[in-house]
N, C-alpha and C. Protein backbone atom coordinates (compact mmCIF):
# COMPACT_ATOMS: atom_id res chain seq x y z
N UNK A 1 -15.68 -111.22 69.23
CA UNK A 1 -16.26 -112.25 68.39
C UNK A 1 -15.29 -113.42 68.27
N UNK A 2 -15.84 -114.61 68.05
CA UNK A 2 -15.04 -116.30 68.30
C UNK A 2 -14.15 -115.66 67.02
N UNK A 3 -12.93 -116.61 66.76
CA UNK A 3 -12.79 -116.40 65.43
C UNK A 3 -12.48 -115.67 64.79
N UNK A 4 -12.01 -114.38 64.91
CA UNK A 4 -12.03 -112.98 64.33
C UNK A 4 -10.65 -112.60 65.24
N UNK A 5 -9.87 -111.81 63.79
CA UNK A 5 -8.78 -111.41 63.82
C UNK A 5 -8.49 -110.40 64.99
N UNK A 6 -7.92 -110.02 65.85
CA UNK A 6 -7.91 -108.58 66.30
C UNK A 6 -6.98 -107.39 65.60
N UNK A 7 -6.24 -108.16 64.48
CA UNK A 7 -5.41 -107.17 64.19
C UNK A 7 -5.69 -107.92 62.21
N UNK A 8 -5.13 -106.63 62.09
CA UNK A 8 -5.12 -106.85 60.38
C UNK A 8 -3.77 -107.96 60.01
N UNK A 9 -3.88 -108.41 58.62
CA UNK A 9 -2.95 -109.05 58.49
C UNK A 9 -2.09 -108.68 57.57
N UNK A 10 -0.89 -108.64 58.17
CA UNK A 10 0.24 -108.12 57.11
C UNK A 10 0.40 -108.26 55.91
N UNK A 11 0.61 -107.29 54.93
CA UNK A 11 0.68 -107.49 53.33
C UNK A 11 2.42 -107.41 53.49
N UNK A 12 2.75 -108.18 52.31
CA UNK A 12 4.18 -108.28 51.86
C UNK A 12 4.59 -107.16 50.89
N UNK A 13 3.71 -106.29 50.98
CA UNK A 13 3.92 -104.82 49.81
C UNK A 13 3.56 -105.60 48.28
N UNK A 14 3.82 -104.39 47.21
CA UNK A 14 2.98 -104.85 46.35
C UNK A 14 3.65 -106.10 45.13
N UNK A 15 2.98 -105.90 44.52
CA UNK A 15 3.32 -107.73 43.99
C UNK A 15 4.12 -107.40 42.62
N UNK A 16 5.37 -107.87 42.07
CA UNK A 16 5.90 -107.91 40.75
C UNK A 16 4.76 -107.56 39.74
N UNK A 17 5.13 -106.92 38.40
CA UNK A 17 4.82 -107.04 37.66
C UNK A 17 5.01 -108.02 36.59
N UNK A 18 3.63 -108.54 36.06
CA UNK A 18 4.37 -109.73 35.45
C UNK A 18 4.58 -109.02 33.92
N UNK A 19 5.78 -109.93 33.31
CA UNK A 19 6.56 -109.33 32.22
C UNK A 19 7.09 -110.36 31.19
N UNK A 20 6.06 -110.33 30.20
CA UNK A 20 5.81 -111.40 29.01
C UNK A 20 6.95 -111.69 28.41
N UNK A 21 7.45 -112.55 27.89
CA UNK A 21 8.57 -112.59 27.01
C UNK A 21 8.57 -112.22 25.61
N UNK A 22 9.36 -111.51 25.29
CA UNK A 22 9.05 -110.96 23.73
C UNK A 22 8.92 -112.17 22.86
N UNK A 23 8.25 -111.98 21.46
CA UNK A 23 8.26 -112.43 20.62
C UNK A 23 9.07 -113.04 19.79
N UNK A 24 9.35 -114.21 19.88
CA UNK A 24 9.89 -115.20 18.83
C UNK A 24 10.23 -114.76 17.40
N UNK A 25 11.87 -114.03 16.77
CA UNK A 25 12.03 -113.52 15.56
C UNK A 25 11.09 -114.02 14.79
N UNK A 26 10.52 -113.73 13.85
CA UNK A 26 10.18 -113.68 12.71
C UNK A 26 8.73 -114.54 12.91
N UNK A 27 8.07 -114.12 14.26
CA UNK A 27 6.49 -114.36 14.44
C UNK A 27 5.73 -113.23 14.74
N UNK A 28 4.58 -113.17 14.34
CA UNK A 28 3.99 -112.08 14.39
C UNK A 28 3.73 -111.57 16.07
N UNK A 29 3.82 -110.52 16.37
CA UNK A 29 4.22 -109.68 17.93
C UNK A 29 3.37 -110.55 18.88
N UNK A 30 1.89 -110.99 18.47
CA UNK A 30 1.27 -111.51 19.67
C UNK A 30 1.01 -112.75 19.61
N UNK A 31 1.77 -114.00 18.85
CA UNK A 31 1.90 -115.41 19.07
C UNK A 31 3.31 -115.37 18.47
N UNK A 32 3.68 -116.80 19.54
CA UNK A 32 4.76 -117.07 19.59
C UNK A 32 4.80 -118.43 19.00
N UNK A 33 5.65 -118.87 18.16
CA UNK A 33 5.41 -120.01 17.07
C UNK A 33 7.04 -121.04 17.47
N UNK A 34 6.35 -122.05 17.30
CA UNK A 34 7.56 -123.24 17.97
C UNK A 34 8.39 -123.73 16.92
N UNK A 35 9.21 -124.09 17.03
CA UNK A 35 10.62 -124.04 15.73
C UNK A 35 9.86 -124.91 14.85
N UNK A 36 9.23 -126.12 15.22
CA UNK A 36 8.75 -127.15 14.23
C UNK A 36 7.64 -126.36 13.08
N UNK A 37 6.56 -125.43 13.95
CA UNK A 37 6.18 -124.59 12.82
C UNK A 37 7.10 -123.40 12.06
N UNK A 38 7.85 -123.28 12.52
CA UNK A 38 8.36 -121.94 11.71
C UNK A 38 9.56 -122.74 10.09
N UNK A 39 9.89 -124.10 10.63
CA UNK A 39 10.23 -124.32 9.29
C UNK A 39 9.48 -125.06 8.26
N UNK A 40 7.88 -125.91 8.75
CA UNK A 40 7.19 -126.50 8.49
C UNK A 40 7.04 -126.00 6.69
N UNK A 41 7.16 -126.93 5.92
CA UNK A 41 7.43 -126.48 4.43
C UNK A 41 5.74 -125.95 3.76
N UNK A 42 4.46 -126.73 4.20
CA UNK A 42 3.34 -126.21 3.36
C UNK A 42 3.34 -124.39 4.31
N UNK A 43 3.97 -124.03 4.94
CA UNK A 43 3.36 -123.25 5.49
C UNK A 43 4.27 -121.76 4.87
N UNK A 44 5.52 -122.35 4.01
CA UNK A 44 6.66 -121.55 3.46
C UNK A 44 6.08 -121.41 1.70
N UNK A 45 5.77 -122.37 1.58
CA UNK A 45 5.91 -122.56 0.01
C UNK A 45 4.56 -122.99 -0.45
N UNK A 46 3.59 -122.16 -2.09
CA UNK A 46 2.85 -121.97 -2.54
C UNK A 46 2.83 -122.70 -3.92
N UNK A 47 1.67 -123.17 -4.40
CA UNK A 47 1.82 -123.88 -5.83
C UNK A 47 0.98 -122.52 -6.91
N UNK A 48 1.81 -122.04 -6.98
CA UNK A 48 1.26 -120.88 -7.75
C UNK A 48 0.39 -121.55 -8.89
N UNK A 49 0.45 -122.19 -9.66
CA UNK A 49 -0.63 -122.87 -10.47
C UNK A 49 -2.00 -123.12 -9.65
N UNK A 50 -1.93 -123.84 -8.58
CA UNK A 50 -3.13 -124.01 -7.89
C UNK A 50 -3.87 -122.78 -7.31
N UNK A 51 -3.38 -121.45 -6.88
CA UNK A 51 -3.49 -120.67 -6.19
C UNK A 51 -4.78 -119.96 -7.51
N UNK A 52 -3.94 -119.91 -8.90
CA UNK A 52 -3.95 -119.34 -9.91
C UNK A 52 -5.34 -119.57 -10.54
N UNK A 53 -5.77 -120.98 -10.28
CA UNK A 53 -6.55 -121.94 -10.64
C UNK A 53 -7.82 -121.17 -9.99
N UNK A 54 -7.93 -121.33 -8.53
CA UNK A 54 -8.59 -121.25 -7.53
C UNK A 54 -8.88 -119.41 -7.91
N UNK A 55 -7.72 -118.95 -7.95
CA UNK A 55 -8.58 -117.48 -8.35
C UNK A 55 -9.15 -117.00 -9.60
N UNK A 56 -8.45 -117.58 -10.84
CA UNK A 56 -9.21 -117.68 -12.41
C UNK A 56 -10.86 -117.88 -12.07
N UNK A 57 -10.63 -119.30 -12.01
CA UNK A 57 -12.07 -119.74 -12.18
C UNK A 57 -13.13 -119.85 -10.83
N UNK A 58 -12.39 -119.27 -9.57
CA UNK A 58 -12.97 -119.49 -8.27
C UNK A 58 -13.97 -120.68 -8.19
N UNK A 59 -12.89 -121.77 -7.92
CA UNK A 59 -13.36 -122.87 -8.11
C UNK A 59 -12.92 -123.14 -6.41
N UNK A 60 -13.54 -123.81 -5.73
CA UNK A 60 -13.11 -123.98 -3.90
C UNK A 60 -12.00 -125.12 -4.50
N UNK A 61 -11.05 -124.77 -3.51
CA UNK A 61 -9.77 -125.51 -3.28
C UNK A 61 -9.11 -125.70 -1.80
N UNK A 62 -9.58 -126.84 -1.07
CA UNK A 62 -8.96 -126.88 0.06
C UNK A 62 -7.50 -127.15 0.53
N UNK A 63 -6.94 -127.73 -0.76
CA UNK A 63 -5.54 -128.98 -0.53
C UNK A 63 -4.23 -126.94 -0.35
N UNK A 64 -4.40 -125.73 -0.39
CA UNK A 64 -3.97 -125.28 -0.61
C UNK A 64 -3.03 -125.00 0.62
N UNK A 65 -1.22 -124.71 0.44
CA UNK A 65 -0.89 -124.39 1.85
C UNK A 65 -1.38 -122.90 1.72
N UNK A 66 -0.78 -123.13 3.50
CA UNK A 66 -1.17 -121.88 4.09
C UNK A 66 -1.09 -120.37 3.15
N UNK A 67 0.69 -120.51 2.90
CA UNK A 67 0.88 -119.22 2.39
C UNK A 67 -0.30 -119.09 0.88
N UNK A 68 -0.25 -120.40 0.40
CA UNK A 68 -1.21 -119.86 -0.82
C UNK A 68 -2.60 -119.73 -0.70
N UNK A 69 -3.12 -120.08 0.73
CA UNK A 69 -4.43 -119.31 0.94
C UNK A 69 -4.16 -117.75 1.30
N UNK A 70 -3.33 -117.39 1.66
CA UNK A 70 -2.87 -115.95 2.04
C UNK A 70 -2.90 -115.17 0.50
N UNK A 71 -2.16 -115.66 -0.48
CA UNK A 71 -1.97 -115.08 -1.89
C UNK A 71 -2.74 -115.18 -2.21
N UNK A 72 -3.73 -116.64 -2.56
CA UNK A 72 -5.55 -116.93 -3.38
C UNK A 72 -6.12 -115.19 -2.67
N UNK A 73 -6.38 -115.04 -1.29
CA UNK A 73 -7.29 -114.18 -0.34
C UNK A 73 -6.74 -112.96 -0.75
N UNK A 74 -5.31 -112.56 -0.82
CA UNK A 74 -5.28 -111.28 -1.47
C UNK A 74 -5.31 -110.82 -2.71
N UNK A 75 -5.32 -112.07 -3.67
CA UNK A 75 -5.60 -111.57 -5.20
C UNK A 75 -7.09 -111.62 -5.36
N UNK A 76 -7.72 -112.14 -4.71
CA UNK A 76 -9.46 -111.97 -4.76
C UNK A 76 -10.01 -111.40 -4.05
N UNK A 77 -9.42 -109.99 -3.02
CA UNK A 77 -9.63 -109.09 -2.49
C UNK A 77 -9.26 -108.07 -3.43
N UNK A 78 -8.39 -108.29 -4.22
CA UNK A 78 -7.92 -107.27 -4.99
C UNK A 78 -8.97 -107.32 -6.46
N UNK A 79 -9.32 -108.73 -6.74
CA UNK A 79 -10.35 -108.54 -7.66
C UNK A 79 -12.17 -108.52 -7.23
N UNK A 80 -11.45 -107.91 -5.63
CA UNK A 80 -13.35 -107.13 -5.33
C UNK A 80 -14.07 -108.89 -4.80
N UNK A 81 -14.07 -109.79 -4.56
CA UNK A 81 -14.71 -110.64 -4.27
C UNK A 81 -15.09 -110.91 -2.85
N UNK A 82 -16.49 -111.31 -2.40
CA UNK A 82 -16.71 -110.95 -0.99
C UNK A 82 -15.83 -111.41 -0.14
N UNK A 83 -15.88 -111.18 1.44
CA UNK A 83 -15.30 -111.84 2.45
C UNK A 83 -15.32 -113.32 2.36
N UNK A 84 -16.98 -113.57 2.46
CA UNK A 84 -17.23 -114.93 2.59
C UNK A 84 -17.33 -115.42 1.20
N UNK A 85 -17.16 -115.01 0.39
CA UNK A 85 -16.66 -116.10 -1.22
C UNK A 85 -15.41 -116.27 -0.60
N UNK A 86 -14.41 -115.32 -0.68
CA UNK A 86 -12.99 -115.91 -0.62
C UNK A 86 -12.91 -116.64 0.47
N UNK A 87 -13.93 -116.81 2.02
CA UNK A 87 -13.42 -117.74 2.63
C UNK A 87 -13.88 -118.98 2.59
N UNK A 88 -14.91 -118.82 1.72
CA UNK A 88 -15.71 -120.41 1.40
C UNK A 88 -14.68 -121.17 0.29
N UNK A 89 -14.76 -120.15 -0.73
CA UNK A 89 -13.12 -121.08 -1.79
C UNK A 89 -12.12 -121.50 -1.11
N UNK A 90 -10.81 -121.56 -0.37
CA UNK A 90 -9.98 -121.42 0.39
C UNK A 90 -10.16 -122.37 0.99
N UNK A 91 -11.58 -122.23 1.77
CA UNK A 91 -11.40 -123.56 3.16
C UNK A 91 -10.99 -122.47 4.69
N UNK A 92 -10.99 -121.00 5.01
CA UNK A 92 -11.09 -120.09 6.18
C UNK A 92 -12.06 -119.93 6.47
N UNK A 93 -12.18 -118.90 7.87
CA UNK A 93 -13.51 -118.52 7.97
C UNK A 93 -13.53 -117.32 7.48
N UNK A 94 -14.80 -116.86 7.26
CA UNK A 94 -14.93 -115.21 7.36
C UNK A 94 -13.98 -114.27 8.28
N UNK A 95 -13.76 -114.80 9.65
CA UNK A 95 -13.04 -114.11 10.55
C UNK A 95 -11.20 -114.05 10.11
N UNK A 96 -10.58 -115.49 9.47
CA UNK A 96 -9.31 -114.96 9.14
C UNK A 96 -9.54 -114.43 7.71
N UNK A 97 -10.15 -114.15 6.88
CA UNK A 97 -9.46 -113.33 5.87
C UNK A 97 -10.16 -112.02 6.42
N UNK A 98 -10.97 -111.12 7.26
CA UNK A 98 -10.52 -109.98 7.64
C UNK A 98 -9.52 -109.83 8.90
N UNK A 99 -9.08 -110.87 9.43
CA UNK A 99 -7.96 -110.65 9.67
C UNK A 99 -6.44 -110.36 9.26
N UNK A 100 -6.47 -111.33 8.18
CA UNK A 100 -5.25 -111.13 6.66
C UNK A 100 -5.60 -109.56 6.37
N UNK A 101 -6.91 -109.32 6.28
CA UNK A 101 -6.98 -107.64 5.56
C UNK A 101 -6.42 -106.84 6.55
N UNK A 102 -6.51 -106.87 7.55
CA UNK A 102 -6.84 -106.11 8.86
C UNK A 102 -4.79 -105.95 8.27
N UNK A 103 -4.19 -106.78 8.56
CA UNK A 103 -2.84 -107.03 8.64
C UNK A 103 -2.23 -106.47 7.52
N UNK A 104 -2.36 -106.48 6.22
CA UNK A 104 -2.11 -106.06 5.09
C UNK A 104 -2.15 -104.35 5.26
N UNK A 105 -3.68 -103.76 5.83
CA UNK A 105 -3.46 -102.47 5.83
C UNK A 105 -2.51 -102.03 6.92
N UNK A 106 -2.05 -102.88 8.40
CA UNK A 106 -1.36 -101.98 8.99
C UNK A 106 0.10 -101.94 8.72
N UNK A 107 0.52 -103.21 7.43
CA UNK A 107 1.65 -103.25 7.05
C UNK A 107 1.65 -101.89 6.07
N UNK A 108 0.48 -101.78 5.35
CA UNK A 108 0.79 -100.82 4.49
C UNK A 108 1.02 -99.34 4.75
N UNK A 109 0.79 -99.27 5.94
CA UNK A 109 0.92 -97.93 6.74
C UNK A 109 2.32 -97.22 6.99
């Protein structure tokens, strides 16, 4: 046949394994976080009054940092309030605060 090999074509044997780089201290195992976020200040520090506010009277509060949507989501998990209340107050979706839960129980393990 035109065109067609008569012989097979050599393989170079088998191929490296590829081999991820570990995790960035003090980021969680499967993202790796860039220095500008890891000292970024709303993402360190909480206005406990506002947090406080938002879970008293579950009133929606978007202006909240990060960590104090993390604290609002676990003190109104702890006072029984749905998925999607606590992620409609907050400003998350449904999908990260059972992810926050998801994380909480395997810390607690």
């Amino acid at each position: 046949m035109p065109g067609r090999a008569d012989h097979a074509v050599p393989r170079r044997g088998p191929r490296p394994l590829h081999r991820p780089r570990p995790p960035l201290p003090g980021s969680r195992g499967d993202r790796r976080v860039s220095a500008w976020h890891r000292v970024r200040e709303t993402w360190s520090t909480a206005d406990e009054e506002e947090v406080e506010f938002v879970v008293r009277d579950r009133s929606p509060d978007h202006g909240l940092t990060r960590l104090g949507r993390r604290i609002a989501a676990r003190q109104l998990l702890e006072r029984d309030a749905s998925v999607e209340e606590i992620a409609e107050l907050i400003g998350v979706t449904p999908r990260t605060v059972y992810r926050w839960q998801a994380e909480r129980r395997r810390a607690a393990a």
